[in-house]
PDB file of N, CA and C in Angstrom:
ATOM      1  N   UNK A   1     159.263 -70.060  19.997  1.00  0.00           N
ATOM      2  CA  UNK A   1     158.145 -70.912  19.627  1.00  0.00           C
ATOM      3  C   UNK A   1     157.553 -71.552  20.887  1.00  0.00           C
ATOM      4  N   UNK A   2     156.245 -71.636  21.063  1.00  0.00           N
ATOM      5  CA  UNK A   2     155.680 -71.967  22.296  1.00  0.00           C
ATOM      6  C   UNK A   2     155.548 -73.426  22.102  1.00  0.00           C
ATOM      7  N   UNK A   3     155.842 -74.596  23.126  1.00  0.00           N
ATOM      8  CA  UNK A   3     155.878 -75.419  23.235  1.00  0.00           C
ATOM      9  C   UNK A   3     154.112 -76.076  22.850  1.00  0.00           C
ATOM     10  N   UNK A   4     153.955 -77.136  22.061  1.00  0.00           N
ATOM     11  CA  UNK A   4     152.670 -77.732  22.133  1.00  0.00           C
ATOM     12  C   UNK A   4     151.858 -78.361  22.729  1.00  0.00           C
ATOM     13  N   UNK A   5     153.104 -79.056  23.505  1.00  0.00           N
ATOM     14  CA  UNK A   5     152.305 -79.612  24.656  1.00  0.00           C
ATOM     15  C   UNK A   5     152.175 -78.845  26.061  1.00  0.00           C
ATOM     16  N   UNK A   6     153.042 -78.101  26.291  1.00  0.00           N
ATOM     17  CA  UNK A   6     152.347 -77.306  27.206  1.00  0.00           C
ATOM     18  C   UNK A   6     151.558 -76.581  27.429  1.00  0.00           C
ATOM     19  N   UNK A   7     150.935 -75.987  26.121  1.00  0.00           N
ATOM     20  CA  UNK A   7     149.708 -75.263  25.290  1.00  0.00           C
ATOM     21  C   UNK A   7     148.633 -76.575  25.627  1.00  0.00           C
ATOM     22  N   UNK A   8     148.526 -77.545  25.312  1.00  0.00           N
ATOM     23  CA  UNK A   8     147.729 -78.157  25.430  1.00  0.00           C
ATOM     24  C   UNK A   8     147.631 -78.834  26.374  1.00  0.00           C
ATOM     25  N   UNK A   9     148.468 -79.347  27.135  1.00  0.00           N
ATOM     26  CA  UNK A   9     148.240 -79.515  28.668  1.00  0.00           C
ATOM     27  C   UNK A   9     147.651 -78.456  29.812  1.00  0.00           C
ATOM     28  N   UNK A  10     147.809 -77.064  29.289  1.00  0.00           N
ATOM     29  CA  UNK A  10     147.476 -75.447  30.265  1.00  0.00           C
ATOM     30  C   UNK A  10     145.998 -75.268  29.570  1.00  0.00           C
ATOM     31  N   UNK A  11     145.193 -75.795  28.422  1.00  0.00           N
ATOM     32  CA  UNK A  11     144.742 -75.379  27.594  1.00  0.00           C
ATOM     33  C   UNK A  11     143.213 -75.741  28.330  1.00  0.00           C
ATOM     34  N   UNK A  12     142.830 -74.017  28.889  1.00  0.00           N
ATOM     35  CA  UNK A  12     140.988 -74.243  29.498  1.00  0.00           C
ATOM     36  C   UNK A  12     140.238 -75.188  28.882  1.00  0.00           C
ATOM     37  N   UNK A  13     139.098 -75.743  29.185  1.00  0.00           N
ATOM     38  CA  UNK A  13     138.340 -76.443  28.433  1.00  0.00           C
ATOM     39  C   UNK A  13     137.656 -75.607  27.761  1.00  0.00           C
ATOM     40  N   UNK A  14     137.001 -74.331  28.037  1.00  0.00           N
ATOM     41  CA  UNK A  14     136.258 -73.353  27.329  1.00  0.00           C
ATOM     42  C   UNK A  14     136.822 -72.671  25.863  1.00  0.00           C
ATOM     43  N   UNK A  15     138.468 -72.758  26.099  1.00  0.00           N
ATOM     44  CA  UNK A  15     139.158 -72.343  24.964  1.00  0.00           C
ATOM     45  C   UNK A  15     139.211 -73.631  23.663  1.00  0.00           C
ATOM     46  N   UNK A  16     139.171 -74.907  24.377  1.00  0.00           N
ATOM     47  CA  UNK A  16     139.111 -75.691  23.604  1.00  0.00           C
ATOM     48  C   UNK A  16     137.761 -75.714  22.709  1.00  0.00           C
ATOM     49  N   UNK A  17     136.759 -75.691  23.727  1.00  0.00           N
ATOM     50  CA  UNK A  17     135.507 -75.360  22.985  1.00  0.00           C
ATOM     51  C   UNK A  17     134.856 -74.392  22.280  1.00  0.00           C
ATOM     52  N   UNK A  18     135.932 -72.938  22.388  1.00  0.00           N
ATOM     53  CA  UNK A  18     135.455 -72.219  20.937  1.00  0.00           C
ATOM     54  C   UNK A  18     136.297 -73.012  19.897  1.00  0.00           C
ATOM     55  N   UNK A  19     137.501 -73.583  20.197  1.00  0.00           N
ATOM     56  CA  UNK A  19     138.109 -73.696  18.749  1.00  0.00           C
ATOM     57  C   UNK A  19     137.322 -74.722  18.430  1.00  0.00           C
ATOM     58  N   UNK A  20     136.706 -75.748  19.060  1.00  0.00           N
ATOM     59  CA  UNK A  20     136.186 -77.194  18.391  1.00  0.00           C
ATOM     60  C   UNK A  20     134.688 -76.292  17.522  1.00  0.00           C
ATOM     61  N   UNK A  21     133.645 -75.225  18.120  1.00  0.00           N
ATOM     62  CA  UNK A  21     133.162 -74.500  17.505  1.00  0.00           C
ATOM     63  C   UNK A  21     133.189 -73.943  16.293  1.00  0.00           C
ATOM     64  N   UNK A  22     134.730 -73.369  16.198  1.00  0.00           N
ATOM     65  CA  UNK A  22     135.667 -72.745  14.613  1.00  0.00           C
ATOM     66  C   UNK A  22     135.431 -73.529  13.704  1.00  0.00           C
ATOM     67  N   UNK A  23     135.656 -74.671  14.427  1.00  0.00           N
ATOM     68  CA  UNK A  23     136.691 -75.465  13.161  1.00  0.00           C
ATOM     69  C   UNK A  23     134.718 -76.589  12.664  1.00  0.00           C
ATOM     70  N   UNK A  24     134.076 -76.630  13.453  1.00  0.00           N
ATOM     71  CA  UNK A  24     132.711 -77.084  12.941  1.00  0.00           C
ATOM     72  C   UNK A  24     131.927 -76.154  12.231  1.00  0.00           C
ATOM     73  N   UNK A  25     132.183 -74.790  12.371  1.00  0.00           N
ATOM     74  CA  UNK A  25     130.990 -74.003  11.340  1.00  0.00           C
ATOM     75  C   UNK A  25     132.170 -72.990  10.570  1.00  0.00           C
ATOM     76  N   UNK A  26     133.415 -73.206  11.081  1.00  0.00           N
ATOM     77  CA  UNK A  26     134.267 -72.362   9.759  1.00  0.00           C
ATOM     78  C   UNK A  26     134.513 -71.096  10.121  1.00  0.00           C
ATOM     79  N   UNK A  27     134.018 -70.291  10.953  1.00  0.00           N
ATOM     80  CA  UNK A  27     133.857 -69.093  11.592  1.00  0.00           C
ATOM     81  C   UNK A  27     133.929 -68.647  13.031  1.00  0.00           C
ATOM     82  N   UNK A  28     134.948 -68.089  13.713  1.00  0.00           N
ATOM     83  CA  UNK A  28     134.919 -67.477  14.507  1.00  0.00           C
ATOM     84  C   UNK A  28     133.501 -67.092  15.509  1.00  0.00           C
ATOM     85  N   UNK A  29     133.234 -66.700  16.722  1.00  0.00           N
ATOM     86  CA  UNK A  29     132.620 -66.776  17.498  1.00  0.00           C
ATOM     87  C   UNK A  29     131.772 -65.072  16.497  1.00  0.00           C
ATOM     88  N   UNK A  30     132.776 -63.886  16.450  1.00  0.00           N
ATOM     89  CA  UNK A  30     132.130 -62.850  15.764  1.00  0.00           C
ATOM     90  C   UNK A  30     132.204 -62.872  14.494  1.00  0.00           C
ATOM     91  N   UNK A  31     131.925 -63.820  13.782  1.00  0.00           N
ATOM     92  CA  UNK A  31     131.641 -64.205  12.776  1.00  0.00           C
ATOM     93  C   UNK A  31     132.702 -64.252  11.495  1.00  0.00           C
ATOM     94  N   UNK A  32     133.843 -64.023  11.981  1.00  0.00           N
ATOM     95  CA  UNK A  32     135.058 -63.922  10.980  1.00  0.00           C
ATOM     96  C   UNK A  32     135.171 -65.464  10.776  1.00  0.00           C
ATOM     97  N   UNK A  33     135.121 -65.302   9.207  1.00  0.00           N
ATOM     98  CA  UNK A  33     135.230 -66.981   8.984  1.00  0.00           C
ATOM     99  C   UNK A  33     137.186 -67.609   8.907  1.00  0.00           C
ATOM    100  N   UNK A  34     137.620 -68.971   9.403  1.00  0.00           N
ATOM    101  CA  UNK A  34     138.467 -69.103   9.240  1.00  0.00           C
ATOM    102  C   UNK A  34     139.228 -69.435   7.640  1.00  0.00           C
ATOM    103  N   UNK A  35     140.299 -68.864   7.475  1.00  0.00           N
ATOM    104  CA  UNK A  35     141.260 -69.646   6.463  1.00  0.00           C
ATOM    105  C   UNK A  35     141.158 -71.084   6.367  1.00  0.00           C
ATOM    106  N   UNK A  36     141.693 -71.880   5.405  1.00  0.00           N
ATOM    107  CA  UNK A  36     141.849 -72.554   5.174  1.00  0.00           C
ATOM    108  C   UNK A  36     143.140 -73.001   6.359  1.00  0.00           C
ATOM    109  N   UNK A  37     144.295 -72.650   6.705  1.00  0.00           N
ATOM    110  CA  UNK A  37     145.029 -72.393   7.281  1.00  0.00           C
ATOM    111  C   UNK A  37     145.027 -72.721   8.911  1.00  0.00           C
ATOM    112  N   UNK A  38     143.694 -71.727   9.328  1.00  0.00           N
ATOM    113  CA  UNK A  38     143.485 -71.891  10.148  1.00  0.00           C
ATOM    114  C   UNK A  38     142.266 -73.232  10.463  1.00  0.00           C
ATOM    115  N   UNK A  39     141.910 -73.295   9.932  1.00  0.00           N
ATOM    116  CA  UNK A  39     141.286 -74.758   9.662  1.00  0.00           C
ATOM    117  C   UNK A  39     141.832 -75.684  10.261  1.00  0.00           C
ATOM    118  N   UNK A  40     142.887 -75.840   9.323  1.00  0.00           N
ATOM    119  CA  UNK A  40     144.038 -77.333   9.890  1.00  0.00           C
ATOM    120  C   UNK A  40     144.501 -76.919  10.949  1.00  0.00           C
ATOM    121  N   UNK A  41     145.270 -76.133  11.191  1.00  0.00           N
ATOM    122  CA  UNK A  41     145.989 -75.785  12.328  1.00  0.00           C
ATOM    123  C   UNK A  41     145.289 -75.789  13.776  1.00  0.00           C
ATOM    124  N   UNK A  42     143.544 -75.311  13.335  1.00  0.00           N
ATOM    125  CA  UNK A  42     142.802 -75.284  14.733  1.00  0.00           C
ATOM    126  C   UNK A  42     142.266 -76.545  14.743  1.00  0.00           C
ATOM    127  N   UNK A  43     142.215 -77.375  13.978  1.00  0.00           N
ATOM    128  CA  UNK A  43     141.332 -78.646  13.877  1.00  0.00           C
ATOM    129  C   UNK A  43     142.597 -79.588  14.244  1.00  0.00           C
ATOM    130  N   UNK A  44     143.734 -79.606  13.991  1.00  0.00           N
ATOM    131  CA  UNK A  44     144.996 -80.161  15.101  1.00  0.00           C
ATOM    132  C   UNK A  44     144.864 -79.794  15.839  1.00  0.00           C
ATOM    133  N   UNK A  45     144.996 -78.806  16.901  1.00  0.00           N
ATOM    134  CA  UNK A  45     144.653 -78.457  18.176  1.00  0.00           C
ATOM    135  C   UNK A  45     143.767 -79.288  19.028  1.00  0.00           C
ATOM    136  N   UNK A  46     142.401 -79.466  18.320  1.00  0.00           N
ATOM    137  CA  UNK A  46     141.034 -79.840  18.842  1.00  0.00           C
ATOM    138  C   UNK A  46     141.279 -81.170  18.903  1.00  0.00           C
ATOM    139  N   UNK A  47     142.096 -81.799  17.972  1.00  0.00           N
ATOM    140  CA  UNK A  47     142.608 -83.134  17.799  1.00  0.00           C
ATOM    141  C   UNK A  47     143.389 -83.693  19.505  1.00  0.00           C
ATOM    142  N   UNK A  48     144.156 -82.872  19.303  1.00  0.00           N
ATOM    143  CA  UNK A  48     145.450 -83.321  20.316  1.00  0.00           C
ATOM    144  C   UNK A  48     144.793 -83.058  21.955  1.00  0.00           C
ATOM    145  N   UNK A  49     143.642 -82.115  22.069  1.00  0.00           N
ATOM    146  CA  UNK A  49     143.430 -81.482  22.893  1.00  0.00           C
ATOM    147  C   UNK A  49     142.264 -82.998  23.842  1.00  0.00           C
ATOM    148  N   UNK A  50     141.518 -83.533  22.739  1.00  0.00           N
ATOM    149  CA  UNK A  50     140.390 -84.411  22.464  1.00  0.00           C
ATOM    150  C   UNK A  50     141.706 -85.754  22.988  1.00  0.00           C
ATOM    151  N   UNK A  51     142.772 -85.779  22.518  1.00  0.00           N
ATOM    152  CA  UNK A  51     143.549 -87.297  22.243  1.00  0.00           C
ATOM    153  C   UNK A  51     143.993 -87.198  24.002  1.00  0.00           C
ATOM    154  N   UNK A  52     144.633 -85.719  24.420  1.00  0.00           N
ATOM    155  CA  UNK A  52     144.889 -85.822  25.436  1.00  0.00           C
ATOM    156  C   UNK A  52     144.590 -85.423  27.052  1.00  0.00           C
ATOM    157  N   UNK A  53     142.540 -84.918  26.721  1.00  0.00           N
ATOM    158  CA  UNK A  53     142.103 -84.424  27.785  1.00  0.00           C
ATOM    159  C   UNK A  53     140.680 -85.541  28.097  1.00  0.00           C
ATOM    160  N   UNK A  54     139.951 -85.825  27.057  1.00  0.00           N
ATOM    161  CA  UNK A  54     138.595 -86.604  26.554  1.00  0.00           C
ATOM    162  C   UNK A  54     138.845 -88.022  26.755  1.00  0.00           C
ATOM    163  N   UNK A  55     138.351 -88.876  27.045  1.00  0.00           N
ATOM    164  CA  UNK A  55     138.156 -89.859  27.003  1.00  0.00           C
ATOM    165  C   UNK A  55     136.910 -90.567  26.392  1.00  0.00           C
ATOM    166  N   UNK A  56     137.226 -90.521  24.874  1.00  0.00           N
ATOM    167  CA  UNK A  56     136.496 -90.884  23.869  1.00  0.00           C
ATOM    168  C   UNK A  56     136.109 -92.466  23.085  1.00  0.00           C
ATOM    169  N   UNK A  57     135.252 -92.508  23.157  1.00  0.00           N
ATOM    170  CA  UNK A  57     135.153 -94.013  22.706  1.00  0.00           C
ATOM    171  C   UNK A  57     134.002 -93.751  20.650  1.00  0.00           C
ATOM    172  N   UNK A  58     133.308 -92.882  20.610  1.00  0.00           N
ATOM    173  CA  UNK A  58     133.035 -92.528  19.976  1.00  0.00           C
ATOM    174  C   UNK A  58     133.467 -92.708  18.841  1.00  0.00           C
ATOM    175  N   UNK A  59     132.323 -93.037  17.203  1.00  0.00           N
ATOM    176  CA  UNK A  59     133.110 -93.444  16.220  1.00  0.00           C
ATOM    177  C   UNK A  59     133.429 -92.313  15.844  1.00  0.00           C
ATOM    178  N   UNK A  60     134.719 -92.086  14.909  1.00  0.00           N
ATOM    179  CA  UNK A  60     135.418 -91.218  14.094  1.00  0.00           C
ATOM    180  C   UNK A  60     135.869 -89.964  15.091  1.00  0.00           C
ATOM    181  N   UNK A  61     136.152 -90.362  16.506  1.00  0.00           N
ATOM    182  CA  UNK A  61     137.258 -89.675  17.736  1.00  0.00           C
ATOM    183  C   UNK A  61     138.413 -90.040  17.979  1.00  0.00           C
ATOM    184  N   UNK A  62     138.908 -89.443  18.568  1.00  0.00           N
ATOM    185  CA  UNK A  62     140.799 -89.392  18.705  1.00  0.00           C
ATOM    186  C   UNK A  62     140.302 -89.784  20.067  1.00  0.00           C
ATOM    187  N   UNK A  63     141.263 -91.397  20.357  1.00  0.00           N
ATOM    188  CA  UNK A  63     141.476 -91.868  21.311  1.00  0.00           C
ATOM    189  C   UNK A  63     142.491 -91.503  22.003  1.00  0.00           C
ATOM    190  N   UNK A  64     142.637 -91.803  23.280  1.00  0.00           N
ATOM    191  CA  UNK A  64     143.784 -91.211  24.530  1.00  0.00           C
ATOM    192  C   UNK A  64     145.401 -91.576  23.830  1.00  0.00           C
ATOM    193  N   UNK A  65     145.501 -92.614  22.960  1.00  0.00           N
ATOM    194  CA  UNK A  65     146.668 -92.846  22.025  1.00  0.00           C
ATOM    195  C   UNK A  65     146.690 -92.294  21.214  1.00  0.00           C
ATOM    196  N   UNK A  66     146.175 -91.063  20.573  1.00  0.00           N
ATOM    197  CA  UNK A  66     146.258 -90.525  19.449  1.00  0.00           C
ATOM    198  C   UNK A  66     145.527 -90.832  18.041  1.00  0.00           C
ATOM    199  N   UNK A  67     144.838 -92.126  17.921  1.00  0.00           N
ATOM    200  CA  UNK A  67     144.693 -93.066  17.157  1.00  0.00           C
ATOM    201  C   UNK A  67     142.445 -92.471  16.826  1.00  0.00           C
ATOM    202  N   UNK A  68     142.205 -92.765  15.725  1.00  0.00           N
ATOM    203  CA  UNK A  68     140.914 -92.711  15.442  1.00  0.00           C
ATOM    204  C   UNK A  68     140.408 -93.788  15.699  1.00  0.00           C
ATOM    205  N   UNK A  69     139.042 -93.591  16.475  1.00  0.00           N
ATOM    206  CA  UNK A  69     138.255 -94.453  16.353  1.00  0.00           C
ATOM    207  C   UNK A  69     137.516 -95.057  15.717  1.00  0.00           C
ATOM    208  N   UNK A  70     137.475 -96.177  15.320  1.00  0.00           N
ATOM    209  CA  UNK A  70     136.668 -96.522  14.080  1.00  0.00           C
ATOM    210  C   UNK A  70     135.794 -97.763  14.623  1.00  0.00           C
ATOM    211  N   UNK A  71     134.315 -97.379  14.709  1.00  0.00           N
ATOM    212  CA  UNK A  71     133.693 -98.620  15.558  1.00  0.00           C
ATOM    213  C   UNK A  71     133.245 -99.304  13.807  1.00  0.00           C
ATOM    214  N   UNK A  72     132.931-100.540  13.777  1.00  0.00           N
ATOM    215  CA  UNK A  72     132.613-101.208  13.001  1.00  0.00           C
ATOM    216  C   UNK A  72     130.842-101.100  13.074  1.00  0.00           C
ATOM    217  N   UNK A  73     130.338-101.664  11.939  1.00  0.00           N
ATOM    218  CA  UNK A  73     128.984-101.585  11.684  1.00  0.00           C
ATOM    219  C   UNK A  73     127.918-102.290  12.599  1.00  0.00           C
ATOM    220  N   UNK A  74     128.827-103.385  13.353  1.00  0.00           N
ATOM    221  CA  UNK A  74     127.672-104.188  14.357  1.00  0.00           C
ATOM    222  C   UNK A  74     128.129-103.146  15.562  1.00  0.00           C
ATOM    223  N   UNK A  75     128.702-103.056  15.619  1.00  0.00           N
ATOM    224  CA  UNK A  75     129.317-101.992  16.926  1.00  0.00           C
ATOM    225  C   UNK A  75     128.006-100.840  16.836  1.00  0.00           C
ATOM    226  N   UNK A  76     127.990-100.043  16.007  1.00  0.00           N
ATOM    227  CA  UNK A  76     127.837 -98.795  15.217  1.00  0.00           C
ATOM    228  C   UNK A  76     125.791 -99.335  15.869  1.00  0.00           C
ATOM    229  N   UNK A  77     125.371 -99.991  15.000  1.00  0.00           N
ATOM    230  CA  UNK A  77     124.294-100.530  15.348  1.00  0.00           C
ATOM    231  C   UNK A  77     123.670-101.139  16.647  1.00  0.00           C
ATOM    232  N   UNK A  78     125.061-102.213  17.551  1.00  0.00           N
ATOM    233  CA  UNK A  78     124.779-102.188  18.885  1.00  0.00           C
ATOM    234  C   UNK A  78     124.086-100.714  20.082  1.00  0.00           C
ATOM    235  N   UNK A  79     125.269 -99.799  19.406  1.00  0.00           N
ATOM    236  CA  UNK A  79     125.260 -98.704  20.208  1.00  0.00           C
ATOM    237  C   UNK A  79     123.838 -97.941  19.927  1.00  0.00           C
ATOM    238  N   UNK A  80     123.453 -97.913  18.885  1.00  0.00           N
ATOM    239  CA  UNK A  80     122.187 -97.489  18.617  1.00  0.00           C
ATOM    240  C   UNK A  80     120.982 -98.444  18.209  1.00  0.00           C
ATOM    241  N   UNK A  81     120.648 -99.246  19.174  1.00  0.00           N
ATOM    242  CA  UNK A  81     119.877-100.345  18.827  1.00  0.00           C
ATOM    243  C   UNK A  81     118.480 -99.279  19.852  1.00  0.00           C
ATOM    244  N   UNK A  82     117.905 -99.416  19.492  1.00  0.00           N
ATOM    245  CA  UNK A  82     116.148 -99.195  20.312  1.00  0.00           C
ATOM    246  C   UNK A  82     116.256 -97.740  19.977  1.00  0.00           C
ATOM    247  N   UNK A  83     116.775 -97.028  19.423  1.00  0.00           N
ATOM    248  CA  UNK A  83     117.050 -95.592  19.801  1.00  0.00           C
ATOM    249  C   UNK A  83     116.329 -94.814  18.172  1.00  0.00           C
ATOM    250  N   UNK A  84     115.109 -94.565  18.164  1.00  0.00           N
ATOM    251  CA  UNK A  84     114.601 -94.151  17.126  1.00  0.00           C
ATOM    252  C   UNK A  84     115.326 -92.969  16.470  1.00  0.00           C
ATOM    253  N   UNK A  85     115.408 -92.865  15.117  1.00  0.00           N
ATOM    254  CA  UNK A  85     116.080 -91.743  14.515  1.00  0.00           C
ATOM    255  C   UNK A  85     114.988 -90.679  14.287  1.00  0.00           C
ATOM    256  N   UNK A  86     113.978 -91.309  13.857  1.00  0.00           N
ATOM    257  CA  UNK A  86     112.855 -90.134  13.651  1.00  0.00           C
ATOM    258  C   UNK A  86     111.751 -90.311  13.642  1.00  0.00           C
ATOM    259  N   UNK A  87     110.811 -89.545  14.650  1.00  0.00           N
ATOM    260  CA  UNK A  87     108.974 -90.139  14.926  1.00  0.00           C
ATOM    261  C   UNK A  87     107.793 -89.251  13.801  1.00  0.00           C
ATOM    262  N   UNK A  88     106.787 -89.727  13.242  1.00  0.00           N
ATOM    263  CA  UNK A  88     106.578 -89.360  12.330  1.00  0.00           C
ATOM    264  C   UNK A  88     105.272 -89.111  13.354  1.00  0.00           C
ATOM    265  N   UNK A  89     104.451 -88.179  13.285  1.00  0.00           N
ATOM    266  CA  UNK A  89     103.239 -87.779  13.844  1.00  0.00           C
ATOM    267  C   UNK A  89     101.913 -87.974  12.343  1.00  0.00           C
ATOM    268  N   UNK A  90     101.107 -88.645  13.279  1.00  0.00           N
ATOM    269  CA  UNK A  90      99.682 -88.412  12.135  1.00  0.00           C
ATOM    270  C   UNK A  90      99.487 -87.872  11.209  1.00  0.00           C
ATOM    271  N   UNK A  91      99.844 -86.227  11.286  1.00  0.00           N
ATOM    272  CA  UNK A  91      99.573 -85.429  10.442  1.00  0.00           C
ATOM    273  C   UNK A  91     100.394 -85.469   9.513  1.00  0.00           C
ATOM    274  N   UNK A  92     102.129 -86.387   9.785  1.00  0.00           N
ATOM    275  CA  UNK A  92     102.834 -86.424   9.114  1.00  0.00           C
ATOM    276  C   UNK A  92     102.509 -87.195   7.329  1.00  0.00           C
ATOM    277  N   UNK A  93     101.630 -87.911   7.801  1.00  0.00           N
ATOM    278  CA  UNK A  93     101.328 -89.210   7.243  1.00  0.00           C
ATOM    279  C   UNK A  93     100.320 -88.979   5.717  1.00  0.00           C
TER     280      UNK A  93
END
């Protein structure tokens, strides 16, 4: 059995980023969609990989302790204060 953390300590950043890919649209790079199975298993990976390479502050990210981030609603709003979600053009109107 291959050790996990040494998998994820050796683990390219590019390899990390097809699996974080997988596990967001469900499917493989040539289009083979994942199991259920592989789901969890690659979405732990992306987890541990994120907890112990990223330095994330981001809401709903795995911090350098392992732990989710959970920013609160004034937080949530600080961080996106002036930052328009969506511009509506004339013609929109």
């Amino acid at each position: 059995m291959t050790d996990i953390n040494k998998m994820i300590n050796e683990m390219p950043r590019e390899v990390y980023e097809r699996l974080l890919s997988g596990v967001e649209l469900g499917k493989w790079e040539d289009g083979t969609r994942l199991s259920p199975e592989q789901v969890e298993s690659t979405m732990q990976l992306v987890m541990l990989y994120q907890a112990r390479h990223l330095q994330q502050t981001d809401h709903l990210t795995i911090n350098s302790e392992g732990a989710l981030n959970e920013l609160s609603k004034s937080q949530l709003k600080k961080q996106f204060k002036g930052e328009p979600i969506a511009e509506f053009k004339e013609k929109d109107l």
